[in-house]
Structures are given as C-alpha cells and as structure tokens.
PDB file of N, CA and C in Angstrom:
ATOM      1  N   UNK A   1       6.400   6.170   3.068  1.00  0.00           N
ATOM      2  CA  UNK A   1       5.144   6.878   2.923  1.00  0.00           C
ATOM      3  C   UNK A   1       3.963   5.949   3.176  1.00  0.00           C
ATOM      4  N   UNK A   2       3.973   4.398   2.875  1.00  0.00           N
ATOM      5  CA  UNK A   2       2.808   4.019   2.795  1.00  0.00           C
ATOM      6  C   UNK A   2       2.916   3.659   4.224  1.00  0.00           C
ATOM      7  N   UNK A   3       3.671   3.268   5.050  1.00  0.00           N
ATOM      8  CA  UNK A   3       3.699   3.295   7.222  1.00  0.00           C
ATOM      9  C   UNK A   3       2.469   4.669   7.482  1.00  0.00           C
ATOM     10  N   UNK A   4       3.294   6.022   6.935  1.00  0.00           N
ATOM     11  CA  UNK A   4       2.007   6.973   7.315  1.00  0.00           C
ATOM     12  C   UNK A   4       0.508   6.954   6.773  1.00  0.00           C
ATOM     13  N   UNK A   5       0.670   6.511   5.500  1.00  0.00           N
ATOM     14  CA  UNK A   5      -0.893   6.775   5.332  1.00  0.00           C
ATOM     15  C   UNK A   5      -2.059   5.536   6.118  1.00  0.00           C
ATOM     16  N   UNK A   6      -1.240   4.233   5.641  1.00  0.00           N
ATOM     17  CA  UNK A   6      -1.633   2.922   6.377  1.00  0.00           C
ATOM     18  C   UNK A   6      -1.995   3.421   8.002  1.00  0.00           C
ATOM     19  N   UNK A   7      -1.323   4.559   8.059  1.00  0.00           N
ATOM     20  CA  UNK A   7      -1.410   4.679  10.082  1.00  0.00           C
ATOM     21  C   UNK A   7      -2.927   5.712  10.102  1.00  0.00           C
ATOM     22  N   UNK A   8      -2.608   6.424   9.387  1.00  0.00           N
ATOM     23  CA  UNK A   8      -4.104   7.476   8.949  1.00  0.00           C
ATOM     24  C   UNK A   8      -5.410   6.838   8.438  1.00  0.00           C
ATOM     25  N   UNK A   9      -4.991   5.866   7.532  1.00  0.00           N
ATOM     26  CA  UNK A   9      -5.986   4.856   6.569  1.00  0.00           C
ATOM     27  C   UNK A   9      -6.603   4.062   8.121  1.00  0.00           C
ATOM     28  N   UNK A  10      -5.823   3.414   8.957  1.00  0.00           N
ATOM     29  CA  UNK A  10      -6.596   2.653  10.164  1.00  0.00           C
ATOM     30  C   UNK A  10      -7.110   3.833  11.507  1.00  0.00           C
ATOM     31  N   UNK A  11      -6.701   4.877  11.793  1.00  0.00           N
ATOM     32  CA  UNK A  11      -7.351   5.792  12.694  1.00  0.00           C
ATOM     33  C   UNK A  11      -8.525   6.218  11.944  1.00  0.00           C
ATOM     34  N   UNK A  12      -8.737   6.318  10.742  1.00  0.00           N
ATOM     35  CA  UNK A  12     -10.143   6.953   9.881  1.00  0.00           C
ATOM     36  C   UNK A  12     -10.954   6.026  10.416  1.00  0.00           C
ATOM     37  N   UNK A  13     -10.761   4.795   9.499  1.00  0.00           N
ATOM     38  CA  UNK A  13     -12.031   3.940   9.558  1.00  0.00           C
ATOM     39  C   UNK A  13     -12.268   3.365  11.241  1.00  0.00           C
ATOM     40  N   UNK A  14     -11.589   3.461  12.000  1.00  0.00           N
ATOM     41  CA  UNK A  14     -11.818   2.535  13.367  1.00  0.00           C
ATOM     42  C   UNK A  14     -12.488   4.148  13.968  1.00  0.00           C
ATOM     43  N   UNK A  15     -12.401   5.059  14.002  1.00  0.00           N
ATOM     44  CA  UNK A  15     -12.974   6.280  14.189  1.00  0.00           C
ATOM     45  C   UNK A  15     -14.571   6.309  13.759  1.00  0.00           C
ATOM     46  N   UNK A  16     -14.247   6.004  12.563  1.00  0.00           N
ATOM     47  CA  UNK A  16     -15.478   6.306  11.668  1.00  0.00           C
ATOM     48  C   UNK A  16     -16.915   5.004  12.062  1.00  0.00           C
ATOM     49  N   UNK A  17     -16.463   3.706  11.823  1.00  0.00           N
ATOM     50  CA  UNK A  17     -17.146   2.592  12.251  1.00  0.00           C
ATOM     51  C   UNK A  17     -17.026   3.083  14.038  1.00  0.00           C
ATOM     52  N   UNK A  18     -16.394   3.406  14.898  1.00  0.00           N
ATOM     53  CA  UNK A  18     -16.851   3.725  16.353  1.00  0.00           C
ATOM     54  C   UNK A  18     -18.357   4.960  16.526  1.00  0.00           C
ATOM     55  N   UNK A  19     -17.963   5.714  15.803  1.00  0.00           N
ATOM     56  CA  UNK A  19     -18.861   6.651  15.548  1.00  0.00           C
ATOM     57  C   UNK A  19     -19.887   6.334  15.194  1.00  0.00           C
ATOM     58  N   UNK A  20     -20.114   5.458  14.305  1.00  0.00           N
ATOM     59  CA  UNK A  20     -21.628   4.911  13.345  1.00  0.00           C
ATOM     60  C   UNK A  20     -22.074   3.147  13.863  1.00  0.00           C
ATOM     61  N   UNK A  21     -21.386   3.194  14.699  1.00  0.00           N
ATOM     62  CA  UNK A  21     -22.215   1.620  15.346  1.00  0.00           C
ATOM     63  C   UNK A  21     -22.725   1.752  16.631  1.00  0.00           C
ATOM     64  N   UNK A  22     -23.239   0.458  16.946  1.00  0.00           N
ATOM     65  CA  UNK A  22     -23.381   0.841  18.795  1.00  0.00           C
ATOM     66  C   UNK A  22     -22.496  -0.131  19.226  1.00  0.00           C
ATOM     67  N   UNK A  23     -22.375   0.297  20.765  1.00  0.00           N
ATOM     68  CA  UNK A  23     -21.630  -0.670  21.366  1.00  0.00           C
ATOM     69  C   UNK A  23     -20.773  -2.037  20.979  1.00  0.00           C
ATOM     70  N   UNK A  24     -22.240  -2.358  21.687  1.00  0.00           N
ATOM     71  CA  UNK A  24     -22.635  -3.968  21.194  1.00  0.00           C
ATOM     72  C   UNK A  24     -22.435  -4.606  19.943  1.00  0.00           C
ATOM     73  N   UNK A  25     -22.556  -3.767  19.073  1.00  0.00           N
ATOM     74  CA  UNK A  25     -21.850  -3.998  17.604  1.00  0.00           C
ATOM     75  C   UNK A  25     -20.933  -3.634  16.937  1.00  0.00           C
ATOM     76  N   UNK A  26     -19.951  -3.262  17.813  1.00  0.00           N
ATOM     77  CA  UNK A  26     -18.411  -2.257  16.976  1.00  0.00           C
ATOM     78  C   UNK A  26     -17.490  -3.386  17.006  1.00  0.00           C
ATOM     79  N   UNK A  27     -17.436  -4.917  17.907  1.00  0.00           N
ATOM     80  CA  UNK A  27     -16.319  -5.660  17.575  1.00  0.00           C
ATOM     81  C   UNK A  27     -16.469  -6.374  16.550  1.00  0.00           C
ATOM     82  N   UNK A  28     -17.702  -6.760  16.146  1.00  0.00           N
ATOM     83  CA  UNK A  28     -18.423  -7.347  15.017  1.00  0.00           C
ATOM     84  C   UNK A  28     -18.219  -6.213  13.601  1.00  0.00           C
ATOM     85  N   UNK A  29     -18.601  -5.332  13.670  1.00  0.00           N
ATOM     86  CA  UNK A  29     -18.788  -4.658  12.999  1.00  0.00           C
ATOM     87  C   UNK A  29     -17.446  -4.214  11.873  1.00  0.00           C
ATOM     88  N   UNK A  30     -16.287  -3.814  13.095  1.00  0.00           N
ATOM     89  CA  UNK A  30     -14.920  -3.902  12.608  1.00  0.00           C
ATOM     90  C   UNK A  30     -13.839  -4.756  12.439  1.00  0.00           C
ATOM     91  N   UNK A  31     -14.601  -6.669  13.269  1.00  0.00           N
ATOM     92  CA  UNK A  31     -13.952  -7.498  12.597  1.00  0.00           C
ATOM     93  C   UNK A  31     -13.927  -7.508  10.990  1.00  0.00           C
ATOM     94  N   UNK A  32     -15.220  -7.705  10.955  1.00  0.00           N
ATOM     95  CA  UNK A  32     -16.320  -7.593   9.429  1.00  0.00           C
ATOM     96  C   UNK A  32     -15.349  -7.066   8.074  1.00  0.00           C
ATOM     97  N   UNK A  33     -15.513  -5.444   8.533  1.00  0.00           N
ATOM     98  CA  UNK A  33     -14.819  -4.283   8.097  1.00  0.00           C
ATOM     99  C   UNK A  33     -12.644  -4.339   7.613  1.00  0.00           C
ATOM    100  N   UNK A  34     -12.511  -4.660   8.886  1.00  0.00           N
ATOM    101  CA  UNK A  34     -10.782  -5.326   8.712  1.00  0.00           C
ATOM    102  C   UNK A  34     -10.221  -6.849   7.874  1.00  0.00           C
ATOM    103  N   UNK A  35     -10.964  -7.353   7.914  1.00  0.00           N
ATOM    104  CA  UNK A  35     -10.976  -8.849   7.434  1.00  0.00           C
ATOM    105  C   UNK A  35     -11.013  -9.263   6.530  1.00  0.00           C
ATOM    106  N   UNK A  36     -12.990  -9.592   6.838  1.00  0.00           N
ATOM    107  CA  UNK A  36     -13.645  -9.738   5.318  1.00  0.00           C
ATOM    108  C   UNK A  36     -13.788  -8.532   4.317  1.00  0.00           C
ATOM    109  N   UNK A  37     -13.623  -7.486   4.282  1.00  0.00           N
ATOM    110  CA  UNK A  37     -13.544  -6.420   3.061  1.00  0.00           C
ATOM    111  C   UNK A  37     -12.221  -6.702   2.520  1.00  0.00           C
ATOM    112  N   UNK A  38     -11.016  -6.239   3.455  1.00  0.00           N
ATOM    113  CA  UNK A  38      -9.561  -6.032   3.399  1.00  0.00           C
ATOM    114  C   UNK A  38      -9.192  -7.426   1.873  1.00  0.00           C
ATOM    115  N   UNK A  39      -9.715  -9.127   2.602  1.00  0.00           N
ATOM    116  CA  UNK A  39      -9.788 -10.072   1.887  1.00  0.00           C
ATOM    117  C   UNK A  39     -10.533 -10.103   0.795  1.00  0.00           C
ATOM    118  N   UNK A  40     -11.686  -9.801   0.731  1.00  0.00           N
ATOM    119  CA  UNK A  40     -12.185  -9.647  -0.714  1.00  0.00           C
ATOM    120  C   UNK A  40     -11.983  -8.516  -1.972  1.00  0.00           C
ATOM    121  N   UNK A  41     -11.654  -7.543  -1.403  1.00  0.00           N
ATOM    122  CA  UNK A  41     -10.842  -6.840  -2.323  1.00  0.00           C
ATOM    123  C   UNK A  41      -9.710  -6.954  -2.966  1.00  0.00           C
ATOM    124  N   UNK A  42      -8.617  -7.495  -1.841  1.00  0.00           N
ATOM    125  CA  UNK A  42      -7.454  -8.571  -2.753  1.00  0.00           C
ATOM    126  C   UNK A  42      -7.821  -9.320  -3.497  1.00  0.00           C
ATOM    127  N   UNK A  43      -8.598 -10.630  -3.215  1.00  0.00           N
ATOM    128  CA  UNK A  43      -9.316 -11.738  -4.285  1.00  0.00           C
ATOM    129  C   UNK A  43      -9.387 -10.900  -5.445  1.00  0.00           C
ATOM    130  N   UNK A  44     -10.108  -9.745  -5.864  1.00  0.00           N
ATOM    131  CA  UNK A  44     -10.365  -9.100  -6.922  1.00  0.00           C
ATOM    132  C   UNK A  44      -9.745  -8.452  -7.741  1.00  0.00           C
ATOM    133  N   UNK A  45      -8.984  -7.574  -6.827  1.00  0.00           N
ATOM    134  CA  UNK A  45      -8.002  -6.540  -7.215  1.00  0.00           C
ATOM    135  C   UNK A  45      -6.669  -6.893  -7.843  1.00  0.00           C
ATOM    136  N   UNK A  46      -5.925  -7.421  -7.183  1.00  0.00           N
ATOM    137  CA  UNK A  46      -4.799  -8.347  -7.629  1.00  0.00           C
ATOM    138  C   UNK A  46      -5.190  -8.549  -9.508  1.00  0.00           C
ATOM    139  N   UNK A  47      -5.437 -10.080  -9.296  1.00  0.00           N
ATOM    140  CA  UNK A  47      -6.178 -10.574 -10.702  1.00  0.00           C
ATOM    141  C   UNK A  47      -6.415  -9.232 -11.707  1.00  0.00           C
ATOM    142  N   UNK A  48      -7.279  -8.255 -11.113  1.00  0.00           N
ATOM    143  CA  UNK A  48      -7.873  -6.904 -12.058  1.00  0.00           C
ATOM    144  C   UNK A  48      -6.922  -6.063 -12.017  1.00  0.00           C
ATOM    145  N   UNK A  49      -5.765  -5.688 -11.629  1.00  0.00           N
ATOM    146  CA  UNK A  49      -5.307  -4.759 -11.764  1.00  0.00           C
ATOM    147  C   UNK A  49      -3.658  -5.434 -12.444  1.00  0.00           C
ATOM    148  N   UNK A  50      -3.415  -6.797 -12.447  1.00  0.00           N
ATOM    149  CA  UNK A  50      -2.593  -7.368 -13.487  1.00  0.00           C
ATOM    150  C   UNK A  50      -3.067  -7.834 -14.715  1.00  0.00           C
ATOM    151  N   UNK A  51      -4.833  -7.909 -15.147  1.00  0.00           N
ATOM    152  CA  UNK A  51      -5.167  -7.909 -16.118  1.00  0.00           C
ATOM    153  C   UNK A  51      -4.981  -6.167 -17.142  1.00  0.00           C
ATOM    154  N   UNK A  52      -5.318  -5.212 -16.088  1.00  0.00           N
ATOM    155  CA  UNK A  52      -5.136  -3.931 -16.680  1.00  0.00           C
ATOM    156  C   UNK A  52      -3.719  -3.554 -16.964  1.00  0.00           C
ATOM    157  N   UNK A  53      -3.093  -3.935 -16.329  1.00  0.00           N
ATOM    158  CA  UNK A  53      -1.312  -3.771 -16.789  1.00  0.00           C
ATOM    159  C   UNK A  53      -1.087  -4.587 -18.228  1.00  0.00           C
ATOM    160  N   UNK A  54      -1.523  -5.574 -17.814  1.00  0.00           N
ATOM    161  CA  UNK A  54      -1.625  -6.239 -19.510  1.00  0.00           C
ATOM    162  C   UNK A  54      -1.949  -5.408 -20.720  1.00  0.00           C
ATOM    163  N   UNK A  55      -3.079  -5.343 -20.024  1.00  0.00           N
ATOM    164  CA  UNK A  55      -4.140  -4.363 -21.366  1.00  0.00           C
ATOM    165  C   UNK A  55      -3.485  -3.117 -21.693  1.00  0.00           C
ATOM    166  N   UNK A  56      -3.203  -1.997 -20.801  1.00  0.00           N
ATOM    167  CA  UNK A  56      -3.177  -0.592 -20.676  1.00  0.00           C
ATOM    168  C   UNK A  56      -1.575  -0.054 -20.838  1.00  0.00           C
ATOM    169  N   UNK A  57      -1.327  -1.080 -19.807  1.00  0.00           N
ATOM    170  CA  UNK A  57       0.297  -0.805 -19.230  1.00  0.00           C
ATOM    171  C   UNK A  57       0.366  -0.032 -17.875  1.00  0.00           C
ATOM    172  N   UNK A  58       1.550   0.101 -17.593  1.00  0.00           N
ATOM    173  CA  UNK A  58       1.781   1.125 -16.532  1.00  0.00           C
ATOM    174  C   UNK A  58       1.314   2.454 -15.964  1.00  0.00           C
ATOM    175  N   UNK A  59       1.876   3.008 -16.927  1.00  0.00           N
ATOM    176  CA  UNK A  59       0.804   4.573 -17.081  1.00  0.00           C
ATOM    177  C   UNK A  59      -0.201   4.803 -16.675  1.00  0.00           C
ATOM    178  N   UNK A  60      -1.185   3.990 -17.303  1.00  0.00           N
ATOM    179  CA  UNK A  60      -2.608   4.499 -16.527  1.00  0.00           C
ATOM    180  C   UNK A  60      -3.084   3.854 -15.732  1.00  0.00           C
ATOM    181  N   UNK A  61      -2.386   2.724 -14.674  1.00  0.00           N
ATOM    182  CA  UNK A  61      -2.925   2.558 -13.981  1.00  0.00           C
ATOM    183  C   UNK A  61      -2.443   3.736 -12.657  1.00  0.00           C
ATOM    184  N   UNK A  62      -1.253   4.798 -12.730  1.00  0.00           N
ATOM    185  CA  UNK A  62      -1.258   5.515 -11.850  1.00  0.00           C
ATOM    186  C   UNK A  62      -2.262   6.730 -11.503  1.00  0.00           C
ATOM    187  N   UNK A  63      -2.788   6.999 -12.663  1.00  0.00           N
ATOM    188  CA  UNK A  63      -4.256   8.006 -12.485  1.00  0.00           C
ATOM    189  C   UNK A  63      -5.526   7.352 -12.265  1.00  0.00           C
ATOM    190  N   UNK A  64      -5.434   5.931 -12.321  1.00  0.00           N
ATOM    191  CA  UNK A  64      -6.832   5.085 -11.692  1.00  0.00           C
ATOM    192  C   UNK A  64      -6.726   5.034 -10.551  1.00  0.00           C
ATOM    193  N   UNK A  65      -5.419   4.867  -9.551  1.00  0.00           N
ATOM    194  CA  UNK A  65      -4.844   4.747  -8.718  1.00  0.00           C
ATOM    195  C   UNK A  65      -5.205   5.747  -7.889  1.00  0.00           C
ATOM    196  N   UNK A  66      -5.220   6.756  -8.341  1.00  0.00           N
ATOM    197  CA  UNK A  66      -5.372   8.347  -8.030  1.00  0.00           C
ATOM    198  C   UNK A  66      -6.605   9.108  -8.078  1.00  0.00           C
ATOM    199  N   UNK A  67      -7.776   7.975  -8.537  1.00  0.00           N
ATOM    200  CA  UNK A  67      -8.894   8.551  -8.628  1.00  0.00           C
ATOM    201  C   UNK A  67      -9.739   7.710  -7.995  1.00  0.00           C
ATOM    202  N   UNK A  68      -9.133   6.319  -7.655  1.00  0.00           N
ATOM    203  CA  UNK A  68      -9.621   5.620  -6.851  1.00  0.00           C
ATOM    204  C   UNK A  68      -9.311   6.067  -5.201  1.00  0.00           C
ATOM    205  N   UNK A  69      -8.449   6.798  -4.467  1.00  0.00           N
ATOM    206  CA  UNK A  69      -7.759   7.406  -3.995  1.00  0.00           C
ATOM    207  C   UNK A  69      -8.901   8.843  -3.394  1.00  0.00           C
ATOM    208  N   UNK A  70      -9.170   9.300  -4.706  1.00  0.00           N
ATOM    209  CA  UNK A  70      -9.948  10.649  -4.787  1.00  0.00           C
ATOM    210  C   UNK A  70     -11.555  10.364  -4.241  1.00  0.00           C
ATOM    211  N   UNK A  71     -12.063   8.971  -4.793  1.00  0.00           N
ATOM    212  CA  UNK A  71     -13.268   8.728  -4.429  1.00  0.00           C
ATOM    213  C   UNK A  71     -13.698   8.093  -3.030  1.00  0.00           C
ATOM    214  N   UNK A  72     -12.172   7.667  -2.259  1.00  0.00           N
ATOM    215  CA  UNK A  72     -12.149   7.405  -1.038  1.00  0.00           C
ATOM    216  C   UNK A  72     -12.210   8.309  -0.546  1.00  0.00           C
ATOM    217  N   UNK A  73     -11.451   9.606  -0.591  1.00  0.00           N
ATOM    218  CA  UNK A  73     -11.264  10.830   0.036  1.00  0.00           C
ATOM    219  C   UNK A  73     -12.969  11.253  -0.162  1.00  0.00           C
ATOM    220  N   UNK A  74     -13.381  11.474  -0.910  1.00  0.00           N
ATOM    221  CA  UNK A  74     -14.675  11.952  -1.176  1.00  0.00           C
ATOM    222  C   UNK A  74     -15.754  11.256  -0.383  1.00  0.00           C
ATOM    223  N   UNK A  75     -15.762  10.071  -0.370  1.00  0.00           N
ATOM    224  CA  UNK A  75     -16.627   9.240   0.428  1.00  0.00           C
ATOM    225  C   UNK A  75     -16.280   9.630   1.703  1.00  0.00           C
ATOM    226  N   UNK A  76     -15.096   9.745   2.701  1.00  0.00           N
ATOM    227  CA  UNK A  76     -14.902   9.754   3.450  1.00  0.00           C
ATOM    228  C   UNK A  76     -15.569  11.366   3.925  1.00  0.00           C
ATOM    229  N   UNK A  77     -15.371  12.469   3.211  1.00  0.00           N
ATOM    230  CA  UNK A  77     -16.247  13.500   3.228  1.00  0.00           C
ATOM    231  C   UNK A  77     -17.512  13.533   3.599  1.00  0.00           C
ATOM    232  N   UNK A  78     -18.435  13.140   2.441  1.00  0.00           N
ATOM    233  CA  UNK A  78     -19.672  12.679   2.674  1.00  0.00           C
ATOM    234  C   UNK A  78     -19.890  12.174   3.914  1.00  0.00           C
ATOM    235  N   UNK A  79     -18.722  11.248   4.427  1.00  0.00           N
ATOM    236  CA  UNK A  79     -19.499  10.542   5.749  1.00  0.00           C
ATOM    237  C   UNK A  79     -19.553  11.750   6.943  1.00  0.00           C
ATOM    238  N   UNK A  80     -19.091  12.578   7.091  1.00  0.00           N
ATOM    239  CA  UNK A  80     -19.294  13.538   8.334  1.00  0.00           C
ATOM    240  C   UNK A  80     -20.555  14.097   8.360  1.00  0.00           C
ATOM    241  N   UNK A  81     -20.962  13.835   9.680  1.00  0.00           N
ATOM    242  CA  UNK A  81     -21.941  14.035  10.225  1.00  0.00           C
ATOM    243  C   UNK A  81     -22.306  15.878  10.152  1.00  0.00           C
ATOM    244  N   UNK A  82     -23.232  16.056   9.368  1.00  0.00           N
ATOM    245  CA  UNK A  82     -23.733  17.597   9.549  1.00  0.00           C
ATOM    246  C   UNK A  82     -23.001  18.523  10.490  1.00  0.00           C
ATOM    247  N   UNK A  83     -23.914  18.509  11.984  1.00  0.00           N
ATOM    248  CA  UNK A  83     -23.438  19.264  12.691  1.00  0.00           C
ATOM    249  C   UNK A  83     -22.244  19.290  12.810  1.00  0.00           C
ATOM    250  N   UNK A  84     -21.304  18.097  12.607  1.00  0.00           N
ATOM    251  CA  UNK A  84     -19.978  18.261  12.546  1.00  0.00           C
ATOM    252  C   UNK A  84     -19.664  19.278  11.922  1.00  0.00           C
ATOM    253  N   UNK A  85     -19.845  19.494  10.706  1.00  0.00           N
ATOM    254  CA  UNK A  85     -19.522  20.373   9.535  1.00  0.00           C
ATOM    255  C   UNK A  85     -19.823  22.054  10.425  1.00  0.00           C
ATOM    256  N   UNK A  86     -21.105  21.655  10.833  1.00  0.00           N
ATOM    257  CA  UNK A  86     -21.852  23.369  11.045  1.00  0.00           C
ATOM    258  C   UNK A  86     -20.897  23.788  12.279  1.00  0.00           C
ATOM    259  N   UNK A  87     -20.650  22.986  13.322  1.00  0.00           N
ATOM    260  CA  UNK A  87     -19.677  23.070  14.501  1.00  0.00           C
ATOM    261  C   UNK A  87     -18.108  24.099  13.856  1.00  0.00           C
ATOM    262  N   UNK A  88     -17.603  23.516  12.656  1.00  0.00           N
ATOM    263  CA  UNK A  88     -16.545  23.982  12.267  1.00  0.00           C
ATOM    264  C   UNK A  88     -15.383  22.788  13.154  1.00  0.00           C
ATOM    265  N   UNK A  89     -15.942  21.821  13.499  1.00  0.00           N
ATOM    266  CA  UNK A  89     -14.938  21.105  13.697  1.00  0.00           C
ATOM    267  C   UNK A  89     -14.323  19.744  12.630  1.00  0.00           C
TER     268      UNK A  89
END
C-alpha cells in the first residue's frame, strides 16, 4: 500500500509545484520541496513521534497519524485553483 500512495503522494506535489511556479523556477523550486522539506521533517519527526510512543503509546499515535493525513488531504483541497472547481474538473 505505501508503493501506491508514495506513487500518488509524488504525482500531487510535482503537479501541484508545476502548476504554481514559473518555468525558470520549478527545478529550484522542487529540488527545495523533495529534499530540504522531505529532510527536515525526518530530523523532527522521528525524535517526536518516538518521544510520543513513550508518552502515549501505540494507540494514539494511529489517529494522529490519521489526522495528520486528513489535514494534508485538506490542504491539498484548498490548493485548487477556483475555476478549477467552477470548470467541474
């Protein structure tokens, strides 16, 4: 399961950053984006999310998981462009 979403998760954003940059700035833009985000979120996450297993346990980190999940989906919403929406496409 995670081959498909990982395959969906990289057609979104290389879609999405093509759409919202120019040219001249989409190899920059999605080095940036693939790299340095991808890397600093590990640095963080890791560490924070074996401190919360400590704390919490198992359990709830699968509905943080799932709402972190939810607020991507949501963001990713938000990002469509209006007329997109009004188009019906």
């Amino acid at each position: 399961m995670g081959g498909v979403a990982f395959s969906f998760y990289t057609i979104s954003y290389i879609g999405l950053i093509s759409d919202r940059t120019q040219a001249e700035n989409r190899g920059t833009v999605l080095a940036l984006y693939t790299v340095t985000l991808a890397g600093l979120v590990n640095i963080f996450a890791y560490p924070a999310s074996g401190a919360l297993y400590d704390a919490i346990g198992a359990l709830w980190l699968y509905p943080l998981s799932a709402l972190g999940y939810l607020i991507g989906a949501l963001c990713l919403w938000w990002a469509i462009p209006q007329q997109t929406m009004d188009d019906g496409r």
